[in-house]
Protein backbone atom coordinates (compact mmCIF):
# COMPACT_ATOMS: atom_id res chain seq x y z
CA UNK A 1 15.35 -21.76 20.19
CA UNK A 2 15.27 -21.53 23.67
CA UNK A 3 19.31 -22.78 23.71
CA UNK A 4 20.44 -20.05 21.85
CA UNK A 5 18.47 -17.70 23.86
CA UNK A 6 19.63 -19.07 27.10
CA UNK A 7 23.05 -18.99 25.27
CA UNK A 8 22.87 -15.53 24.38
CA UNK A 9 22.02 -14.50 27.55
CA UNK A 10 24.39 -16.16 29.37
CA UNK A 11 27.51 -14.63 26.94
CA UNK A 12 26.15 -11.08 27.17
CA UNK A 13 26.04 -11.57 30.95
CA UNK A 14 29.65 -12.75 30.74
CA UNK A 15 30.53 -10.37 28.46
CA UNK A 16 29.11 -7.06 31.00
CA UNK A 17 30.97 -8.72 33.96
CA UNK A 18 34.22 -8.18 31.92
CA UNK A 19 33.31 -4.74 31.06
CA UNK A 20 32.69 -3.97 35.13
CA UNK A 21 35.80 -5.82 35.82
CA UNK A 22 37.68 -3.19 33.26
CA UNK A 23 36.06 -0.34 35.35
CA UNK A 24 36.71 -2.08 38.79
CA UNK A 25 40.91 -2.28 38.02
CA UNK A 26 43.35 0.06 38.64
CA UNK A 27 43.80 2.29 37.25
CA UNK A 28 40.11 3.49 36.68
CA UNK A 29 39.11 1.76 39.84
CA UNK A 30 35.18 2.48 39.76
CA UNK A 31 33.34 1.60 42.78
CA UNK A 32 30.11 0.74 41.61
CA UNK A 33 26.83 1.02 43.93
CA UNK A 34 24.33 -1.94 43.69
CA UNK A 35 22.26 -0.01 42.14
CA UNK A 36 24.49 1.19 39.72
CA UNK A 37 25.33 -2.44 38.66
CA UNK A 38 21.68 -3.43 38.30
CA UNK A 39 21.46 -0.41 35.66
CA UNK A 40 24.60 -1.59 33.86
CA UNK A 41 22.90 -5.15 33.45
CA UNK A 42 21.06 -4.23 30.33
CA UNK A 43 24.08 -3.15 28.19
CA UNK A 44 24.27 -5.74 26.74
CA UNK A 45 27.88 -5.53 25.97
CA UNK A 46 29.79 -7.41 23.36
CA UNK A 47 33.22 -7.87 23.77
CA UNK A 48 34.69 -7.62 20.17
CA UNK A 49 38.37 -9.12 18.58
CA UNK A 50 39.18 -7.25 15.51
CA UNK A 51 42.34 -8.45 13.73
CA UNK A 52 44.69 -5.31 12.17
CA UNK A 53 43.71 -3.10 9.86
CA UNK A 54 39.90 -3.77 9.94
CA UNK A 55 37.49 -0.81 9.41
CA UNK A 56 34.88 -1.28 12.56
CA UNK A 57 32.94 1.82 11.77
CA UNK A 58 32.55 3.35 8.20
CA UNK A 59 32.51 7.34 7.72
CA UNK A 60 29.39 8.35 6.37
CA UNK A 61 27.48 5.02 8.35
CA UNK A 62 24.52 5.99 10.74
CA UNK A 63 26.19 4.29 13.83
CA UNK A 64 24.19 3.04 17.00
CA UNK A 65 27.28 1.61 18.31
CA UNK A 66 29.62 3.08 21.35
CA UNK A 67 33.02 1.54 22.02
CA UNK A 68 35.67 1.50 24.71
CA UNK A 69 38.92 0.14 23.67
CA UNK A 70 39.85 -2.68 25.58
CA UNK A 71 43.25 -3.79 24.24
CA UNK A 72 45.41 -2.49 21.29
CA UNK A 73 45.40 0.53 18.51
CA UNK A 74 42.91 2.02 16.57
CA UNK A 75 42.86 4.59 14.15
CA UNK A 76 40.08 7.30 13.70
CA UNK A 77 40.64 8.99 10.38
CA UNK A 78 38.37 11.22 7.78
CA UNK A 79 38.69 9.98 4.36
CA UNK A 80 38.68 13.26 1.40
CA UNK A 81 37.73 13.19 -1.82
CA UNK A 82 41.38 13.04 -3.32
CA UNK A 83 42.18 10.11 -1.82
CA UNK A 84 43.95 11.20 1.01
CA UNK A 85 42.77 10.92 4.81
CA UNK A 86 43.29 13.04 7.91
CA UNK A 87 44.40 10.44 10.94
CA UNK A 88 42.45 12.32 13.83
CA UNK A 89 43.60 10.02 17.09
CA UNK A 90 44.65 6.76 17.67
CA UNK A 91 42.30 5.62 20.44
CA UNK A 92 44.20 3.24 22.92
CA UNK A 93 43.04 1.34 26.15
CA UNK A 94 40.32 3.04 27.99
CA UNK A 95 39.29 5.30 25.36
CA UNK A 96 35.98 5.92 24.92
CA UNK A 97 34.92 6.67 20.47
CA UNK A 98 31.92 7.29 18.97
CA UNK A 99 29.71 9.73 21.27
CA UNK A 100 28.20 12.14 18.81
CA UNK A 101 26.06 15.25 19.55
CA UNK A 102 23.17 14.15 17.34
CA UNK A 103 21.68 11.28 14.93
CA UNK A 104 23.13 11.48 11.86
CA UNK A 105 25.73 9.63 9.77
CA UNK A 106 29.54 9.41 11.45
CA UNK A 107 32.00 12.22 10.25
CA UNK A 108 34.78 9.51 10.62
CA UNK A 109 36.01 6.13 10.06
CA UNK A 110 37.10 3.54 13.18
CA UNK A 111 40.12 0.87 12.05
CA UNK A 112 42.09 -1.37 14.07
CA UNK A 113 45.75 -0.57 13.64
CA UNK A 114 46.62 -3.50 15.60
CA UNK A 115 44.76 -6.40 16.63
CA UNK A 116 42.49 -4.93 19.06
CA UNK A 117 39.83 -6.08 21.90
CA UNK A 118 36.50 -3.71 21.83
CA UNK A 119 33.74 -2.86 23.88
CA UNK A 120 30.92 -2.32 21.65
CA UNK A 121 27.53 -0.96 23.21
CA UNK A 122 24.50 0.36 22.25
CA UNK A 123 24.60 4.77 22.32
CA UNK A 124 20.77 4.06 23.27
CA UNK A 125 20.97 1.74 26.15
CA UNK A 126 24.08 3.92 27.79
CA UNK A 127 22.16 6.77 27.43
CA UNK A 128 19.45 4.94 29.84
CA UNK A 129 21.87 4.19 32.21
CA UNK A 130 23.01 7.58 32.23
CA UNK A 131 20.27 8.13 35.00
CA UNK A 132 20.97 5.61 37.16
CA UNK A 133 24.78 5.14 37.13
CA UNK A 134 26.53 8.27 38.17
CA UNK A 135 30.18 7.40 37.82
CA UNK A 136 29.20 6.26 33.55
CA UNK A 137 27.74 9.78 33.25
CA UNK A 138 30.91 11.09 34.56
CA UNK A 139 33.18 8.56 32.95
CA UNK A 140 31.91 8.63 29.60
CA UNK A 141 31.31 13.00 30.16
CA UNK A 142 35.20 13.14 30.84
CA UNK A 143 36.47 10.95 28.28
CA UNK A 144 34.39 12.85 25.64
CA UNK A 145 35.89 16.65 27.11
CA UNK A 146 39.63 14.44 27.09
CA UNK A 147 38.75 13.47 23.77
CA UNK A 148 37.99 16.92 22.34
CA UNK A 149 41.37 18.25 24.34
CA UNK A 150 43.30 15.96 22.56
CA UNK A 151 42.08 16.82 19.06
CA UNK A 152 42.28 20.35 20.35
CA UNK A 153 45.85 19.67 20.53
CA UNK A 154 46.27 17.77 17.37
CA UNK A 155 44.63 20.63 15.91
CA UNK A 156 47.47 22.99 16.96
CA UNK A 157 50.02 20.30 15.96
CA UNK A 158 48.76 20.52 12.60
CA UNK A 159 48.41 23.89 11.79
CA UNK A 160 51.01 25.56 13.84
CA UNK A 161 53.73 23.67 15.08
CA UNK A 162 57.08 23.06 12.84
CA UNK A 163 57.46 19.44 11.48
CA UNK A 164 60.06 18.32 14.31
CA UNK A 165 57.60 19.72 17.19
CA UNK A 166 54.24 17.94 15.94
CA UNK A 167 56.21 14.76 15.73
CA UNK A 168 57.99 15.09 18.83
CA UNK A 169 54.70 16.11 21.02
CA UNK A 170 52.83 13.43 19.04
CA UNK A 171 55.35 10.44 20.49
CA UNK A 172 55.39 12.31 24.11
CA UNK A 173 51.33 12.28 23.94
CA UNK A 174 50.90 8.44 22.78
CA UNK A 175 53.95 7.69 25.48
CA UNK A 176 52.35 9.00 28.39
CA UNK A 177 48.66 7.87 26.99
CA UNK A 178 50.14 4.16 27.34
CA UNK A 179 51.95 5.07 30.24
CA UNK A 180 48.60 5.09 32.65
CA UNK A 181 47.78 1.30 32.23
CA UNK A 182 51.57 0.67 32.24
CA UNK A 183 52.21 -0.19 28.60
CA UNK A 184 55.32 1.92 28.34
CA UNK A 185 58.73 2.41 29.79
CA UNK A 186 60.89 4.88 31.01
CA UNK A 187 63.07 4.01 27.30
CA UNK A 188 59.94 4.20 25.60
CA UNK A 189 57.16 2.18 23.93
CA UNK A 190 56.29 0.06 21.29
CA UNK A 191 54.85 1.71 18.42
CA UNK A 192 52.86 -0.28 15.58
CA UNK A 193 52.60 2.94 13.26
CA UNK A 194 54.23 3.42 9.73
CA UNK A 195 55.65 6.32 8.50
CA UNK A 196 52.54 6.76 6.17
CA UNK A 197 50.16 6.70 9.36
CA UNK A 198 52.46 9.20 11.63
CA UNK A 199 52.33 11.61 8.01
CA UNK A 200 48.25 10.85 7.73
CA UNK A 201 48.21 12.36 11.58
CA UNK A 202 50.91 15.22 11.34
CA UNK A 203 49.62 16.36 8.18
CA UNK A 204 53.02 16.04 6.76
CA UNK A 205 54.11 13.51 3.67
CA UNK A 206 56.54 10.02 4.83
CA UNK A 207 59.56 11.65 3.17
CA UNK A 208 59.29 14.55 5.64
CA UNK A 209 58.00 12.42 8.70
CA UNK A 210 61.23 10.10 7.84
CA UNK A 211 63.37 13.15 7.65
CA UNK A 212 62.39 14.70 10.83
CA UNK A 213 62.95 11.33 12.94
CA UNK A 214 66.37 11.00 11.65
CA UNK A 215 67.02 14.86 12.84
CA UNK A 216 65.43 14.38 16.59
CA UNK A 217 67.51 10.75 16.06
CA UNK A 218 70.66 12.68 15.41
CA UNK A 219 69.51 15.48 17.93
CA UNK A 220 70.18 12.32 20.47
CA UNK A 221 66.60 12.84 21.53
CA UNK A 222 64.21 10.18 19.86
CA UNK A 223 64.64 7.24 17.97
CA UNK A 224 62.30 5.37 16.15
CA UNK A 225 63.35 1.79 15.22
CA UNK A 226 62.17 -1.80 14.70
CA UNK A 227 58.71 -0.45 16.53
CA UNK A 228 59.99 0.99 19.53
CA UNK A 229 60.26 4.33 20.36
CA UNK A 230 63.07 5.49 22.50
CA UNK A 231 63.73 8.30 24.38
CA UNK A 232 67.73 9.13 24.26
CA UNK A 233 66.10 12.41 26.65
CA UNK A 234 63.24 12.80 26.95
CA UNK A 235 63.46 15.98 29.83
CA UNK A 236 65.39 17.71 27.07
CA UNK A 237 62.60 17.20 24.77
CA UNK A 238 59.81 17.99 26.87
CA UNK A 239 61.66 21.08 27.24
CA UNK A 240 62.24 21.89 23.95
CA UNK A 241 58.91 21.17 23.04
CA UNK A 242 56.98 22.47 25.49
CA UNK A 243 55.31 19.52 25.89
CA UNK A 244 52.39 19.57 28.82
CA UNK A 245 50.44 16.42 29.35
CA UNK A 246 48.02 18.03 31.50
CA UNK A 247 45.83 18.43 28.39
CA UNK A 248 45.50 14.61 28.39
CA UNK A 249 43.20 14.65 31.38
CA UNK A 250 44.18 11.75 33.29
CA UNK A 251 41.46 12.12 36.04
CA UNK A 252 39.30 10.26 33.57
CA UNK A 253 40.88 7.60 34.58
CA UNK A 254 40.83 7.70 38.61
CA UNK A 255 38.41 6.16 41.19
CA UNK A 256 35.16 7.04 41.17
CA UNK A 257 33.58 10.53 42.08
């Protein structure tokens, strides 16, 4: 008994060192007073593998849990009752999912898309921390206001935007999301999504999603092969688009305050 205690202890203590050392690196680059670590010591974090396509956190579930994605894609989605779903993001590295504004059950689901490395938390014991760690308060503040920019923006997509623009500003957005802990290119970025996901978050079927990447494809301005997205040019695009990444918020992810 006392084993697995010690045990436990000693993996939760490893496992909220990693979680500092993700805050500590560029490009987030927290500097953390001592105090400030002492109040991140009861966490008790627990760094999570979740292989593709596993549903973390069901819709309708009363979660306790917060996560930051470490490593990989998920998928945040609504199921209806037709059958369908509405993709609402794809959370990627450093993204911050499931803050909610009161008890209750969750209005969405949580998948991995990819395999995908998780920070899993209780809401509770961040929520304690809140008062002595500063920068969290701010961090986890931001990335929920960045978070409701973004679905401001896929909101727009959705229900004004033509079928070629939504899918266009959709690849710029995940591009330059990856692009702040370096996991694109100038060419572009690999992409794990089908054709049925892109439709589920463009609100569009895969017949027209396919369609309108072979026009921006034969537009010389994207192409989507294989799993990589390429940009044959992308200034043109961003022009014709109007794309703006300012929306994005990338301050969340900056040294401390």
């Amino acid at each position: 008994m006392i084993l697995r205690i010690l045990q436990k202890w000693i993996m939760t203590s490893t496992q909220n060192q990693t979680l500092l050392q993700f805050f500590q690196s560029p490009p987030i680059g927290a500097i953390f007073t001592s105090e400030e670590m002492e109040a991140l010591r009861p966490l008790n974090v627990a760094a999570k593998h979740y292989p593709p396509h596993t549903v973390i956190s069901h819709q309708g579930d009363v979660e306790q849990r917060l996560f930051i994605i470490n490593s990989g894609w998920a998928c945040s989605y609504r199921d209806l009752n037709n059958g369908d779903r509405q993709i609402i993001d794809f959370p990627l590295k450093g993204d911050v999912v499931g803050v909610v504004a009161s008890p209750g059950p969750s209005t969405d689901s949580l998948a991995s898309t990819t395999e995908i490395s998780i920070f899993e938390m209780s809401r509770t014991a961040v929520g304690k921390a809140f008062g002595r760690s500063p920068w969290l308060a701010q961090f986890i503040l931001s990335a929920v206001a960045r978070q409701s920019s973004i679905v401001i923006e896929h909101l727009t997509n959705a229900g004004r935007r033509n079928a070629l623009v939504r899918t266009a500003h959709l690849l710029l957005e995940m591009d330059a999301r990856l692009s702040t802990f370096g996991e694109s290119t100038q060419q572009g970025f690999d992409c794990p999504l089908t054709q049925q996901e892109l439709a589920d978050a463009l609100g569009l079927t895969a017949i027209h999603v396919n369609r309108t990447l072979r026009d921006l494809r034969e537009h010389n301005l994207v192409s989507f092969r294989s799993g990589f997205v390429e940009f044959l040019d992308k200034p043109r695009l961003i022009n014709m688009i109007g794309f703006d990444k300012e929306f994005l918020g990338f301050r969340v992810f900056s040294s401390s305050p």
